[in-house]
Protein backbone atom coordinates (compact mmCIF):
# COMPACT_ATOMS: atom_id res chain seq x y z
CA UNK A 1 80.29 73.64 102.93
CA UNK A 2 81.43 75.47 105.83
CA UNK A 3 83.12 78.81 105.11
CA UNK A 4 86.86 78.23 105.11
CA UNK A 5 90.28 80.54 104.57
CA UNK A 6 90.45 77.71 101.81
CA UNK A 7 87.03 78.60 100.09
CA UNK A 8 87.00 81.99 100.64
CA UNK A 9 90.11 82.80 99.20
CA UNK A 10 90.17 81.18 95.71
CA UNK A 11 86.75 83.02 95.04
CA UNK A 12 88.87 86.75 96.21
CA UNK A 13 91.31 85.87 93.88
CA UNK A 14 89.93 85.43 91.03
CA UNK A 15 87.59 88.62 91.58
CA UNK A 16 90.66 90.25 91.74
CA UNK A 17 92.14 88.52 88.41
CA UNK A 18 89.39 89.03 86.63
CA UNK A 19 89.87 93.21 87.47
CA UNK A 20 93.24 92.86 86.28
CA UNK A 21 92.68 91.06 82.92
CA UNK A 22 89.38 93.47 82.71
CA UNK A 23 92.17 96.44 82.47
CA UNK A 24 94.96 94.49 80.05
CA UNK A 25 92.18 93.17 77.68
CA UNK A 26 90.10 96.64 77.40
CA UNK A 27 92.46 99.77 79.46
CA UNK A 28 94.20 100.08 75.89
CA UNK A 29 90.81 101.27 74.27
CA UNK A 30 90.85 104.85 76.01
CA UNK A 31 94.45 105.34 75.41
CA UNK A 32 94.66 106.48 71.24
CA UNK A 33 97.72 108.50 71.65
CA UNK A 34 99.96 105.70 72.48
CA UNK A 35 101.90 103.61 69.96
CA UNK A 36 100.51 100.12 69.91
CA UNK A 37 103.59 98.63 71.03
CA UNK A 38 103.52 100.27 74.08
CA UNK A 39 100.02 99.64 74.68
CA UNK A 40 100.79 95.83 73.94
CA UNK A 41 103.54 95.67 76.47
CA UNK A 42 101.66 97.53 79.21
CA UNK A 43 98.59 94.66 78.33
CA UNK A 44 101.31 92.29 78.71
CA UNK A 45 102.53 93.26 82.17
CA UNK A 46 99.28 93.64 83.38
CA UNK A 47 98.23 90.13 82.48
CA UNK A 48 101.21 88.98 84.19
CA UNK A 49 100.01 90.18 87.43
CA UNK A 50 96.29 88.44 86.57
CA UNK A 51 97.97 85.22 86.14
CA UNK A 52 99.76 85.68 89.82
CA UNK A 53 96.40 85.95 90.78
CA UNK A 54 94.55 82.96 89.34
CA UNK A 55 97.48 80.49 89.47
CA UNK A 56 97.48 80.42 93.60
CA UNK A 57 93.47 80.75 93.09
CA UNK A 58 93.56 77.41 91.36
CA UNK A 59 95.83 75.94 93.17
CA UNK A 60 94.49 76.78 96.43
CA UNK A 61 90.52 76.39 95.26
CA UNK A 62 91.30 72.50 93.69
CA UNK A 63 91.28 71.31 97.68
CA UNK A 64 87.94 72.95 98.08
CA UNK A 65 86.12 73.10 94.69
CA UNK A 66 85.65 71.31 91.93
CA UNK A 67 87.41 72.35 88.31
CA UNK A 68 84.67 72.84 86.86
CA UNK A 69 83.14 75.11 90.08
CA UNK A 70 86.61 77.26 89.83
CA UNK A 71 85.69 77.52 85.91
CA UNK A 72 82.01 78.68 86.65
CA UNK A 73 83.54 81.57 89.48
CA UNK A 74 86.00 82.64 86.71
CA UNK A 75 83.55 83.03 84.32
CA UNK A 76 80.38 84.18 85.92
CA UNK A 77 82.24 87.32 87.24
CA UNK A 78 80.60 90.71 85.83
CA UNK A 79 83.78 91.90 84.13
């Protein structure tokens, strides 16, 4: 498969999603002097951004990939 703007760029995003939902799934954990409700709303927000991410991955990466490939990226990632 040659290297296209189309293969490359689902594979960016969702290194870059996975960052983001790295930070709203565990970022709360350092923070203890923060009411939870804040801390759930700031998870929230920053989850909202991961999905901005991954959606247009998906979308894009269906042309090039297969699901189940885009699956494997999104869960093979170190985070």
């Amino acid at each position: 498969m040659p290297m296209t703007r189309a293969a490359i760029a689902p594979i960016l995003l969702l290194i870059a999603s996975n960052v983001f939902m790295t930070f709203a799934w565990y970022g709360h954990l350092k923070v203890e002097h923060k009411p939870i409700w804040l801390l759930i709303l700031v998870s929230w927000g920053i989850a909202f951004f991961e999905y901005c991410l991954a959606v247009p991955a998906n979308r894009i990466g269906r042309g090039v990939y297969d699901p189940m490939e885009l699956r494997r990226c999104r869960r093979s990632s170190p985070w």
